[in-house]
PDB file of N, CA and C in Angstrom:
ATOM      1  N   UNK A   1       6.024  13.046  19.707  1.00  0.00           N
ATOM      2  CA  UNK A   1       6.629  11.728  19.775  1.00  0.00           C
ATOM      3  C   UNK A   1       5.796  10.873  20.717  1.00  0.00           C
ATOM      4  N   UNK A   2       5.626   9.601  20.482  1.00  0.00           N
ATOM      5  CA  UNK A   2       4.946   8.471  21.049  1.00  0.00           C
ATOM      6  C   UNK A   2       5.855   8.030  21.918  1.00  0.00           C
ATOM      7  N   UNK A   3       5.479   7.393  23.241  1.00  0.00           N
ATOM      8  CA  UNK A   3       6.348   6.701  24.436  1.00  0.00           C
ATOM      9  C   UNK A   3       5.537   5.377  24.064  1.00  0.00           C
ATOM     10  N   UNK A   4       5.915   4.471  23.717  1.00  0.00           N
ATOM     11  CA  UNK A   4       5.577   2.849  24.139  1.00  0.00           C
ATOM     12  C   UNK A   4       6.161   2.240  25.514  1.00  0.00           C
ATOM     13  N   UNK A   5       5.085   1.364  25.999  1.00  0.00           N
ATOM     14  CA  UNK A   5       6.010   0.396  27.186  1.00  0.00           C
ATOM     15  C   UNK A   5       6.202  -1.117  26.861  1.00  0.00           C
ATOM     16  N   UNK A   6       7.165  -1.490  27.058  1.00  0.00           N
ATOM     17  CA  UNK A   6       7.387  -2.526  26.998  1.00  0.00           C
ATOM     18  C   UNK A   6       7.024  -3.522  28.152  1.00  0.00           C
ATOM     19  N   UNK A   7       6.179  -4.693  27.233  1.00  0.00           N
ATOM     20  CA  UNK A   7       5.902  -5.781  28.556  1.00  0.00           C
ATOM     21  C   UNK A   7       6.894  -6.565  29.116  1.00  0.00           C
ATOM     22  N   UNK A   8       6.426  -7.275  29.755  1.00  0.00           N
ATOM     23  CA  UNK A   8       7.502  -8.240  30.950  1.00  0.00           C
ATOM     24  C   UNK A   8       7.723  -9.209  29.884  1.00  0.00           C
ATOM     25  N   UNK A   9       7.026  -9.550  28.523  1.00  0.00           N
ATOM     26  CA  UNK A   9       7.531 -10.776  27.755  1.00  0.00           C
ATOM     27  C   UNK A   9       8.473  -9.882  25.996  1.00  0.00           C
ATOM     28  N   UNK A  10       8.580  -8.791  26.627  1.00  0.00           N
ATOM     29  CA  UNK A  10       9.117  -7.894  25.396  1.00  0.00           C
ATOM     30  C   UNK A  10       8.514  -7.579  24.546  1.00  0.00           C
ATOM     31  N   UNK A  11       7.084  -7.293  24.515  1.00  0.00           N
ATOM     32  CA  UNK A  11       6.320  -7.044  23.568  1.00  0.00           C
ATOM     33  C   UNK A  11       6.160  -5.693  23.513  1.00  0.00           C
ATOM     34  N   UNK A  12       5.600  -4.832  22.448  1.00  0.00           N
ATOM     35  CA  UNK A  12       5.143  -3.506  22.746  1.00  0.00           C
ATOM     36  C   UNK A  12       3.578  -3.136  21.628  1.00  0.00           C
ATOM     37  N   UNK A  13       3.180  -2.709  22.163  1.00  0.00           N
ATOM     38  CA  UNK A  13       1.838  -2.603  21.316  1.00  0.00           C
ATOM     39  C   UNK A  13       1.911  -1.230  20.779  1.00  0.00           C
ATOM     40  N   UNK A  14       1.915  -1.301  19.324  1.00  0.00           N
ATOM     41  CA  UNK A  14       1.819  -0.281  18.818  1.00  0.00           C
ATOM     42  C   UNK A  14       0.413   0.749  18.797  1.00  0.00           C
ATOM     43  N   UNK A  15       0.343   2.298  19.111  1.00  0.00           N
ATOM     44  CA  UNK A  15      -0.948   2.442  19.075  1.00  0.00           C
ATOM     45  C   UNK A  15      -1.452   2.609  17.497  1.00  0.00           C
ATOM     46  N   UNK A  16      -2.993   2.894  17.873  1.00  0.00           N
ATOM     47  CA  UNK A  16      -4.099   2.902  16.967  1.00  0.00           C
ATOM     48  C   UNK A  16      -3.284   3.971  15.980  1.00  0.00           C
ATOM     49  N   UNK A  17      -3.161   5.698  16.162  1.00  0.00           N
ATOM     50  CA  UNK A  17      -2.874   6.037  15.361  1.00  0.00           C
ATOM     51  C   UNK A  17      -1.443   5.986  14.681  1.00  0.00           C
ATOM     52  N   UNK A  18      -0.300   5.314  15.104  1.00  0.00           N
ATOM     53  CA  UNK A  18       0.694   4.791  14.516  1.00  0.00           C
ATOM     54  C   UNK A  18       0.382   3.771  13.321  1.00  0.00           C
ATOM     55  N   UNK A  19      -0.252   3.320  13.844  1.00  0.00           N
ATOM     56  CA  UNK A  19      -0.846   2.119  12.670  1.00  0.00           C
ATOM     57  C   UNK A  19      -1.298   2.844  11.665  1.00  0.00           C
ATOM     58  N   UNK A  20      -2.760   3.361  12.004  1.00  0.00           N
ATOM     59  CA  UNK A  20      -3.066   4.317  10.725  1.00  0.00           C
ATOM     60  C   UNK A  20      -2.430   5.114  10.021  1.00  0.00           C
ATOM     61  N   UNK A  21      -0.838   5.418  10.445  1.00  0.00           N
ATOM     62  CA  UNK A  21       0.155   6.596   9.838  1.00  0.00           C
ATOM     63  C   UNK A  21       1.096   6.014   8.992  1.00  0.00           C
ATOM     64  N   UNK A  22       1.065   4.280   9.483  1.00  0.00           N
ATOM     65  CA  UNK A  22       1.619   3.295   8.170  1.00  0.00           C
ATOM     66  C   UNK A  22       0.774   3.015   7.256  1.00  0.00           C
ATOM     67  N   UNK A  23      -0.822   2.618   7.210  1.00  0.00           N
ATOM     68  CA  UNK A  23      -1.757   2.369   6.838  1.00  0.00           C
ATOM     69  C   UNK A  23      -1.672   0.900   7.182  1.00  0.00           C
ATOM     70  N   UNK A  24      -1.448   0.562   8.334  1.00  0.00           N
ATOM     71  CA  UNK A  24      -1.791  -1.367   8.457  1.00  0.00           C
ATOM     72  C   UNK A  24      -2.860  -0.527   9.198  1.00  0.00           C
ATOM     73  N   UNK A  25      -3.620  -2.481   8.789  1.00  0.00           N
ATOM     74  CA  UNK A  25      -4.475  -2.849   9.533  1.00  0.00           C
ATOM     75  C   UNK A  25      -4.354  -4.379   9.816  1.00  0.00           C
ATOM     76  N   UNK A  26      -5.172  -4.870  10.804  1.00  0.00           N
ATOM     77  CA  UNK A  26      -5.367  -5.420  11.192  1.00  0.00           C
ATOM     78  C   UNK A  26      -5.174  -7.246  10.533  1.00  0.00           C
ATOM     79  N   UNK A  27      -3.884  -7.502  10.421  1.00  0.00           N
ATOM     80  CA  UNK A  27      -3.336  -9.227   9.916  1.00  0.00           C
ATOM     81  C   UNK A  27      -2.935  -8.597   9.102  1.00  0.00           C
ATOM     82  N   UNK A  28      -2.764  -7.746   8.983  1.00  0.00           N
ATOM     83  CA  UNK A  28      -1.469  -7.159   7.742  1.00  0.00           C
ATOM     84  C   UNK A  28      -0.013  -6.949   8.186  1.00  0.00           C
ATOM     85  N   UNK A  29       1.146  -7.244   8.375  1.00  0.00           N
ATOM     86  CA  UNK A  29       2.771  -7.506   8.914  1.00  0.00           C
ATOM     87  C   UNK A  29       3.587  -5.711   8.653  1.00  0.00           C
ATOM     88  N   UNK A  30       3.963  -5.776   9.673  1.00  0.00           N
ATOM     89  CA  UNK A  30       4.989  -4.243   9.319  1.00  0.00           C
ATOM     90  C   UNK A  30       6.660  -4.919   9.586  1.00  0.00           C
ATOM     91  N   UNK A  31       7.116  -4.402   8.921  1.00  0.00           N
ATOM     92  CA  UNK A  31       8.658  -4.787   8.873  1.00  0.00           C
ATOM     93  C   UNK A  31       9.608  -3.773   9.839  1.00  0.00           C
ATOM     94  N   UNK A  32      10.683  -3.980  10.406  1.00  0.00           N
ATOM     95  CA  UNK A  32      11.300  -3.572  11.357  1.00  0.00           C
ATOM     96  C   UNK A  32      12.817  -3.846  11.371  1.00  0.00           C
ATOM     97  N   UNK A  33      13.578  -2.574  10.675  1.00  0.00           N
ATOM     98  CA  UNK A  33      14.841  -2.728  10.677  1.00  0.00           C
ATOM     99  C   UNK A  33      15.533  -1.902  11.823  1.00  0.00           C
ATOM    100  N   UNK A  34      16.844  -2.751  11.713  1.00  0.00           N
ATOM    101  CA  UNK A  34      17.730  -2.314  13.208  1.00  0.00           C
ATOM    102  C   UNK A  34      19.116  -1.396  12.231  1.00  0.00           C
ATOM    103  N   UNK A  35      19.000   0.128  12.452  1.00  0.00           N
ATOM    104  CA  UNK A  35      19.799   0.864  12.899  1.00  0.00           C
ATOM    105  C   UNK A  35      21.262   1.234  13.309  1.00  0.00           C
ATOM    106  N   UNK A  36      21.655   1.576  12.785  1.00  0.00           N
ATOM    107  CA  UNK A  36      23.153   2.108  14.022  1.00  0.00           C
ATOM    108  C   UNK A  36      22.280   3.154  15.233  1.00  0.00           C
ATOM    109  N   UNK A  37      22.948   2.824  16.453  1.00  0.00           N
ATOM    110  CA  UNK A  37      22.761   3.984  17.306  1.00  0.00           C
ATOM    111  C   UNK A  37      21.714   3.211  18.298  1.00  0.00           C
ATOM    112  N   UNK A  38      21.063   2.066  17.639  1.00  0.00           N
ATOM    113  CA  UNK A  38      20.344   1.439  18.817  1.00  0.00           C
ATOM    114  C   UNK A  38      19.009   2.620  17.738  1.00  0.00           C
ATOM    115  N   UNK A  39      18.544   3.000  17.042  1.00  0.00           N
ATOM    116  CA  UNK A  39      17.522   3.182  16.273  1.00  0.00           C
ATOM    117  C   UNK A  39      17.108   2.067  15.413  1.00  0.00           C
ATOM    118  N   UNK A  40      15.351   2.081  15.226  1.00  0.00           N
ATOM    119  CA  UNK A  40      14.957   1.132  14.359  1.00  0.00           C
ATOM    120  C   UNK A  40      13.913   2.066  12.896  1.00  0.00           C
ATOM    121  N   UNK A  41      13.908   1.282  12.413  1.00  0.00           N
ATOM    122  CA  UNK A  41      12.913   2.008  10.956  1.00  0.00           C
ATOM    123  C   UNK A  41      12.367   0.745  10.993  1.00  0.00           C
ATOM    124  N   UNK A  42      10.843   1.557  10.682  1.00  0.00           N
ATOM    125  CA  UNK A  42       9.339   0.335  10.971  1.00  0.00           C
ATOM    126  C   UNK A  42       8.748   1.085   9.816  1.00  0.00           C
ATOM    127  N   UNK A  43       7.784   0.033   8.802  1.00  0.00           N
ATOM    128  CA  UNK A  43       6.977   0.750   7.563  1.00  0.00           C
ATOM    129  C   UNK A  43       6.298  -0.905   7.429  1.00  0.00           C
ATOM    130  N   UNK A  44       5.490  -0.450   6.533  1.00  0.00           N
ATOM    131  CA  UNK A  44       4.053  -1.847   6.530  1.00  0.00           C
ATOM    132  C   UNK A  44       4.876  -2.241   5.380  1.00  0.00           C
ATOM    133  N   UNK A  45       4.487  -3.758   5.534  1.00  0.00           N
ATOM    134  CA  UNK A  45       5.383  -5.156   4.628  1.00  0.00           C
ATOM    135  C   UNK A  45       4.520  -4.836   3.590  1.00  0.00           C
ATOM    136  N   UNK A  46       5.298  -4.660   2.166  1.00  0.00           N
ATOM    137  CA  UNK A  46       4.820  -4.760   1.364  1.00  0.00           C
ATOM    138  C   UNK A  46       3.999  -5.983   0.663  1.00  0.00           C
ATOM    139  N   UNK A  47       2.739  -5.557   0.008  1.00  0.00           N
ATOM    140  CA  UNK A  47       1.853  -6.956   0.197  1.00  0.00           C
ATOM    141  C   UNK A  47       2.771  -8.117  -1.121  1.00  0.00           C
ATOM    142  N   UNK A  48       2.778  -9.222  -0.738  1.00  0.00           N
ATOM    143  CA  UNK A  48       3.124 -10.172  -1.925  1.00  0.00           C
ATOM    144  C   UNK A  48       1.873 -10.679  -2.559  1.00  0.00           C
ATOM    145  N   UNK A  49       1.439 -10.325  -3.691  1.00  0.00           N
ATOM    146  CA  UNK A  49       0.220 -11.292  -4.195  1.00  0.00           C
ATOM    147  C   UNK A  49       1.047 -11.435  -5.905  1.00  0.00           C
ATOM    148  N   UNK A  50      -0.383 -11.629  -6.398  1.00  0.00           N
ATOM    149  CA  UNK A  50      -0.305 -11.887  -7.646  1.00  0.00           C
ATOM    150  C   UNK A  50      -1.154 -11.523  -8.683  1.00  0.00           C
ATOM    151  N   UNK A  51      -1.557 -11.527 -10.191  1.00  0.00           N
ATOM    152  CA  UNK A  51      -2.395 -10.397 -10.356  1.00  0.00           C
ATOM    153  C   UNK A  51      -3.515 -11.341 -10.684  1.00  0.00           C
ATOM    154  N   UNK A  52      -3.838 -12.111  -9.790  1.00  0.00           N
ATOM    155  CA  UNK A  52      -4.846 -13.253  -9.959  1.00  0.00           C
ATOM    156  C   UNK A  52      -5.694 -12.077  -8.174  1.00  0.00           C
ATOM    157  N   UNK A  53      -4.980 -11.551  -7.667  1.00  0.00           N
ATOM    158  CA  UNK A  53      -5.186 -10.935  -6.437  1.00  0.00           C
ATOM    159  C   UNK A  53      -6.227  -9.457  -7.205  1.00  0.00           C
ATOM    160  N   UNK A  54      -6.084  -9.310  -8.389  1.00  0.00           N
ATOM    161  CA  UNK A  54      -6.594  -7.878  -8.459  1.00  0.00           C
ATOM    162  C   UNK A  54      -8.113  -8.245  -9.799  1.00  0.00           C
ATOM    163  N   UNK A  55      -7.877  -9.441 -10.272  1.00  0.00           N
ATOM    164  CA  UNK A  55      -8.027  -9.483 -11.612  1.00  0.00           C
ATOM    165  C   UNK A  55      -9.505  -9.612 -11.208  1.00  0.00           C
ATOM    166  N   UNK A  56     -10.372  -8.819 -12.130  1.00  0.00           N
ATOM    167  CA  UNK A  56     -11.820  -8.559 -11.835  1.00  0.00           C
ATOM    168  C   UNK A  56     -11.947  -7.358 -10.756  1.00  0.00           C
ATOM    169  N   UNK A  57     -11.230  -6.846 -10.091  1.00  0.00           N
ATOM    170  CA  UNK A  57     -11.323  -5.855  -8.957  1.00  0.00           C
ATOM    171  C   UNK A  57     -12.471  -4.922  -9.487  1.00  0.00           C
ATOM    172  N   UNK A  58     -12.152  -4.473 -10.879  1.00  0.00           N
ATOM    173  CA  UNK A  58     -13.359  -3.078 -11.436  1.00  0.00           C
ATOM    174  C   UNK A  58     -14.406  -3.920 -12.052  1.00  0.00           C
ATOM    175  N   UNK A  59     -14.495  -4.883 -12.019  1.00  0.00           N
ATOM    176  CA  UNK A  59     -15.617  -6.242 -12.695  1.00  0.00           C
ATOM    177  C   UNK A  59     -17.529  -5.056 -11.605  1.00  0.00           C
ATOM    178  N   UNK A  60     -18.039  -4.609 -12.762  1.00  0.00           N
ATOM    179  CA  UNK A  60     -19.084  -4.243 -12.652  1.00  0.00           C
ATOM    180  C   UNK A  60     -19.029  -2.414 -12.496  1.00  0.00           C
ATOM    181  N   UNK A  61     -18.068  -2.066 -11.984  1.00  0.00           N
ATOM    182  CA  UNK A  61     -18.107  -0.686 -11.792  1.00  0.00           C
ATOM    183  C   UNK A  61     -18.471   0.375 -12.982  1.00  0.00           C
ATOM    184  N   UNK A  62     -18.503  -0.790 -14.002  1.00  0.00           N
ATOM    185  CA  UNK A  62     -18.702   1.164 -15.207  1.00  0.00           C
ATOM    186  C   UNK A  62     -19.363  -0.193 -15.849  1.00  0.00           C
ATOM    187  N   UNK A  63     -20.228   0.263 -17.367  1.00  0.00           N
ATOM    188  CA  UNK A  63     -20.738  -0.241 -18.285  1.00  0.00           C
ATOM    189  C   UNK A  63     -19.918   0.006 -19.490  1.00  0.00           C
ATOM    190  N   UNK A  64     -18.666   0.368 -19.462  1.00  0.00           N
ATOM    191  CA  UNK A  64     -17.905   0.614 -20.491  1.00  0.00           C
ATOM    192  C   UNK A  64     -16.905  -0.410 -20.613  1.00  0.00           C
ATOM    193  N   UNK A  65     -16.767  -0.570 -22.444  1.00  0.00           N
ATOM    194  CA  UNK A  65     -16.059  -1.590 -22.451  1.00  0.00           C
ATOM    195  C   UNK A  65     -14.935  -1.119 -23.408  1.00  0.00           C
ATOM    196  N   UNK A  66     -13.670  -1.270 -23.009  1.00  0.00           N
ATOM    197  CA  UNK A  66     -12.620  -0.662 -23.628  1.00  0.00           C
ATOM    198  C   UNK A  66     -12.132  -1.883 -24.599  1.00  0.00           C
ATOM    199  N   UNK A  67     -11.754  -0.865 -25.923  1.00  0.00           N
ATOM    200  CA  UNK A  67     -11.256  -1.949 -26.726  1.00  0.00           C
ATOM    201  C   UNK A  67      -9.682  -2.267 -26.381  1.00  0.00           C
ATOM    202  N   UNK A  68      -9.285  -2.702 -27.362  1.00  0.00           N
ATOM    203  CA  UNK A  68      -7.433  -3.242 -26.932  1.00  0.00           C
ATOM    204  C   UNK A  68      -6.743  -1.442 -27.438  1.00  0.00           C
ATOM    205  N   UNK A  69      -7.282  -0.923 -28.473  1.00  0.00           N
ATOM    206  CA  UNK A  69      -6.467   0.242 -29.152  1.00  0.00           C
ATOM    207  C   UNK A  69      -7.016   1.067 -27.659  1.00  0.00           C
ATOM    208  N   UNK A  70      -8.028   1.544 -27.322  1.00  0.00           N
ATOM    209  CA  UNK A  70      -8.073   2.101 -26.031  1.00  0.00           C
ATOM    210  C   UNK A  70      -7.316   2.111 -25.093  1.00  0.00           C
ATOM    211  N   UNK A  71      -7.251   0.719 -24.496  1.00  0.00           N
ATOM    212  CA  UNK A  71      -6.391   0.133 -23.471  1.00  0.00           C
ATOM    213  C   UNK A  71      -4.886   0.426 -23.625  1.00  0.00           C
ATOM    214  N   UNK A  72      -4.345   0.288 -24.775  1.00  0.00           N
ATOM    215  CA  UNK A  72      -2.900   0.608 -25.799  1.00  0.00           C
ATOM    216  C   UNK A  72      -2.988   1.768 -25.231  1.00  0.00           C
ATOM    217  N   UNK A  73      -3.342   3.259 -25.900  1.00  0.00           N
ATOM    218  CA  UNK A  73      -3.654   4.534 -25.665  1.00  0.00           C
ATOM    219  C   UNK A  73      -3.606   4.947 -24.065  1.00  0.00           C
ATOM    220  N   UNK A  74      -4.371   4.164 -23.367  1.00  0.00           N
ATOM    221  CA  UNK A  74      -3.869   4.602 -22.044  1.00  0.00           C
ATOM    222  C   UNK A  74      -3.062   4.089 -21.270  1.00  0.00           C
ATOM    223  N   UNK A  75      -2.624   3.075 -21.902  1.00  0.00           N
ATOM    224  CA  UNK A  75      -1.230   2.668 -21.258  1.00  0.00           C
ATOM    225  C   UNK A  75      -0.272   3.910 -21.435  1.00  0.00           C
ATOM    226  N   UNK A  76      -0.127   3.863 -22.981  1.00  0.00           N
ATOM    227  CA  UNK A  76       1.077   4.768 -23.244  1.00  0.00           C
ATOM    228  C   UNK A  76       0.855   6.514 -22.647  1.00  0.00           C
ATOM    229  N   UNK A  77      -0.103   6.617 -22.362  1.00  0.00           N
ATOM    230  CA  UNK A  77      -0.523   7.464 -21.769  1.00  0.00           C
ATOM    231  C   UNK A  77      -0.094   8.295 -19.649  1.00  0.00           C
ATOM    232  N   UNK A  78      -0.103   6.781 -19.604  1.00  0.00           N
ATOM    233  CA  UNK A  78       0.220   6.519 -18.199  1.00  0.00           C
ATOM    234  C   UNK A  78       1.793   5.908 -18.351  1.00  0.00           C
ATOM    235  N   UNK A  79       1.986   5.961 -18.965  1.00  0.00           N
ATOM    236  CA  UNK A  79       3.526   5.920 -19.327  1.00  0.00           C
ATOM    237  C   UNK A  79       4.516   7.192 -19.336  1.00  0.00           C
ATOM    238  N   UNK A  80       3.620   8.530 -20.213  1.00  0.00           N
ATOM    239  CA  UNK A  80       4.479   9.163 -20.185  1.00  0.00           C
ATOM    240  C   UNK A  80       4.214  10.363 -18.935  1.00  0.00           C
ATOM    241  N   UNK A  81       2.979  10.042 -18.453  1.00  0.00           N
ATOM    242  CA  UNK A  81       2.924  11.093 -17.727  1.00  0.00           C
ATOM    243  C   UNK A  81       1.210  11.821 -17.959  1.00  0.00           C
ATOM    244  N   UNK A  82       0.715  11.052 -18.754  1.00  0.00           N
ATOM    245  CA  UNK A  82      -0.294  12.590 -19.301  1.00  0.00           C
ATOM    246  C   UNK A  82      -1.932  11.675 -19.100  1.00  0.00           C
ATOM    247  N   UNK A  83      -2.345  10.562 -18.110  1.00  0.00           N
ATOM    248  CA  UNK A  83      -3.066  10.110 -18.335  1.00  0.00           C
ATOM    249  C   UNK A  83      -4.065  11.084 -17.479  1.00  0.00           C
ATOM    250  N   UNK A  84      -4.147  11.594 -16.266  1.00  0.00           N
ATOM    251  CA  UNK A  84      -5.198  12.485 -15.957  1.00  0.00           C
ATOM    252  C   UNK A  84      -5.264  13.895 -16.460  1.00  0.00           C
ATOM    253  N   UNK A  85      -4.437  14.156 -17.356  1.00  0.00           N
ATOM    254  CA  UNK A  85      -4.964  15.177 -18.418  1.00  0.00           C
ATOM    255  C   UNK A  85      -6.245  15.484 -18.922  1.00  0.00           C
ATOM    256  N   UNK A  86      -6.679  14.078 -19.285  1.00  0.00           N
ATOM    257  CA  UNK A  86      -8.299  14.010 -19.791  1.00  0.00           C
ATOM    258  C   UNK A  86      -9.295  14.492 -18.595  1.00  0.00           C
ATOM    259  N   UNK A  87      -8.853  14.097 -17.341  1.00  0.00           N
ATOM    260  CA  UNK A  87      -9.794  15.025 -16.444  1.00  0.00           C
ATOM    261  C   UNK A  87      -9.491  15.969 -15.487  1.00  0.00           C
ATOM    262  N   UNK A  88      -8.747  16.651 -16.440  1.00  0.00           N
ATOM    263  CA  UNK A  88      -8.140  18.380 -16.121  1.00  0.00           C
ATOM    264  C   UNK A  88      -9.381  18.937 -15.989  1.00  0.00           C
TER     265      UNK A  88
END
């Protein structure tokens, strides 16, 4: 268990590896709920974007170009459960 201190303006600095055990980093927000018992539950704010945030992300990584029946196929694939099958 971790001891934090609290400053004279009520602050507490979370350490380095607490952070890394939520996975924030650095301008990324963790959320902080209050408890019965005077306990709190702390976990990293889930990010809000949009898929304008991801779109192009794999833009260059492979030379492969999937058709729509492909894309179909591994959707439904990753739907039911069986998409890393293929690299069993």
């Amino acid at each position: 268990m971790t001891t934090l201190t609290v400053t004279a303006k009520g602050q507490v600095t979370l350490k380095k590896e607490l952070l890394q055990h939520l996975g924030v980093k650095p301008g990324q927000k963790i959320e902080v709920e209050s408890l019965p018992g005077g306990q709190l539950a702390i976990r990293a704010a889930r990010r809000k974007g949009s898929w304008k945030d991801v779109y192009g992300i794999l833009a260059g990584k492979t030379d492969k170009v999937a058709t729509i029946e492909e894309m179909n196929e591994a959707i439904e694939k990753g739907w039911a459960g069986l998409l890393n099958e293929d690299h069993r």
